[in-house]
Protein backbone atom coordinates (compact mmCIF):
# COMPACT_ATOMS: atom_id res chain seq x y z
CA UNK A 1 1.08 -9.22 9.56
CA UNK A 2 -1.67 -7.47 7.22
CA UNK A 3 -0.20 -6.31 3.34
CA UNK A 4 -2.92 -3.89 2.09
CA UNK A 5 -2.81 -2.69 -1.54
CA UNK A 6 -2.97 1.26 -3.39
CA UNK A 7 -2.78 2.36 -6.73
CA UNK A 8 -1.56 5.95 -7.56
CA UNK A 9 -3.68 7.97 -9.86
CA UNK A 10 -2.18 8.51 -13.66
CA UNK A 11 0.25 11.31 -14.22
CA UNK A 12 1.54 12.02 -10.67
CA UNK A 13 4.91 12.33 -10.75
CA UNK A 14 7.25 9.19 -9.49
CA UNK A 15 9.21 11.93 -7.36
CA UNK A 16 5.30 12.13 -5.42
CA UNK A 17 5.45 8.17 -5.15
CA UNK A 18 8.52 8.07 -3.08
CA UNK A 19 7.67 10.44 -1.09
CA UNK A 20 4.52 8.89 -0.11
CA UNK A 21 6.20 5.45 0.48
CA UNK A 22 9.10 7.71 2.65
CA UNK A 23 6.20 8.77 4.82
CA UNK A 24 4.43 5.54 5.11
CA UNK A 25 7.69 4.11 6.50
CA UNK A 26 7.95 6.53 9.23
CA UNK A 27 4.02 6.07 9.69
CA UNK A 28 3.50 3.85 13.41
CA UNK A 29 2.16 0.41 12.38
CA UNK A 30 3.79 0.61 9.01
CA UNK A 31 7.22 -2.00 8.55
CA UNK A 32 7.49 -1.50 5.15
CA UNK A 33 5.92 0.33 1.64
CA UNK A 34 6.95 -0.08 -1.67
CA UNK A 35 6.23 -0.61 -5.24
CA UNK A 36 4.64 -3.96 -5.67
CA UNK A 37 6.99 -4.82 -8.95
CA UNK A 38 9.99 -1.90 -8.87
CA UNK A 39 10.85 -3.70 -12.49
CA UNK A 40 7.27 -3.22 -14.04
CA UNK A 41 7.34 -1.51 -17.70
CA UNK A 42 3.94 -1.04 -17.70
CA UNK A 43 2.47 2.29 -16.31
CA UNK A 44 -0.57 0.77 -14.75
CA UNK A 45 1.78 -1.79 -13.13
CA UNK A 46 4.17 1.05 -12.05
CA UNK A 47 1.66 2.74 -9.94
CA UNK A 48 1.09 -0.15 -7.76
CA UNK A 49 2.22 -0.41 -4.48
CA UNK A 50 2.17 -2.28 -1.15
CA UNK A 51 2.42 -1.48 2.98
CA UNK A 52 3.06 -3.99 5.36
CA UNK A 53 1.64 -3.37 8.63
CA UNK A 54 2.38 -4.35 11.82
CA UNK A 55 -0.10 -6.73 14.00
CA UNK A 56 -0.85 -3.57 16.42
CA UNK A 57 -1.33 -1.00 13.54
CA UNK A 58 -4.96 0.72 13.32
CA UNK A 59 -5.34 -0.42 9.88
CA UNK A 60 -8.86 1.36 9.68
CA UNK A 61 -6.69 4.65 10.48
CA UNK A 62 -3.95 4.15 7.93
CA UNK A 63 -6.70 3.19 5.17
CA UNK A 64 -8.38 6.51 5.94
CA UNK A 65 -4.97 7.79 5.57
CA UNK A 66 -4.30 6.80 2.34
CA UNK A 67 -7.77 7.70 0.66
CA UNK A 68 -7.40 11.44 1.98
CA UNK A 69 -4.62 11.76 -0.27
CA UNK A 70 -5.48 13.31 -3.79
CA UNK A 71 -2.51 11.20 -5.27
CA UNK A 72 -4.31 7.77 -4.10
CA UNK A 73 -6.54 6.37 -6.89
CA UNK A 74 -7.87 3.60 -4.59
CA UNK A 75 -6.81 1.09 -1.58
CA UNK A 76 -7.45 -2.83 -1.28
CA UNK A 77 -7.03 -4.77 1.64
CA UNK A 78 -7.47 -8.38 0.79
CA UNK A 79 -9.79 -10.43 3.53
CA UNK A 80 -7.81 -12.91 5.68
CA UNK A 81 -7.45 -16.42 4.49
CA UNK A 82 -7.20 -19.86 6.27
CA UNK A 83 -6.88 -23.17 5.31
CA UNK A 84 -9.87 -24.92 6.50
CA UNK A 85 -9.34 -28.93 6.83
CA UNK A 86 -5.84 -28.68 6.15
CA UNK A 87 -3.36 -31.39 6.05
């Protein structure tokens, strides 16, 4: 499973946040979206969020997705890691 990262630009309106995240859930490929801490105080921290994809998701497709939209400030999937020589 692949977690890939977005920020939402300053001053868009949380009620434009969930609506995102509703439509990334019922995106194919997507399991899950959400805010990466729900708790945060701080505004930068607020507009953080994560999606969970599924092993068969087009993850070039959703990342297109998600930098179409004027509300996304900017996406991050993290390269895969292994543990090389593990014990």
């Amino acid at each position: 499973m692949t977690t890939l990262f977005f920020n939402v630009r300053s001053g868009v309106a949380p009620a434009r946040w969930q609506a995102l995240l509703e439509e990334l859930r019922q995106r194919p490929g997507i399991s899950s979206a959400a805010p990466l801490r729900p708790d945060a105080r701080s505004e930068s921290i607020q507009r953080m969020f994560y999606a969970k994809l599924e092993d068969d998701a087009d993850v070039t497709a959703i990342l297109r997705h998600l930098e179409q939209r004027p509300e996304v400030e900017s996406t991050n999937l993290p390269a895969e890691r292994h543990v090389v020589g593990g014990v």
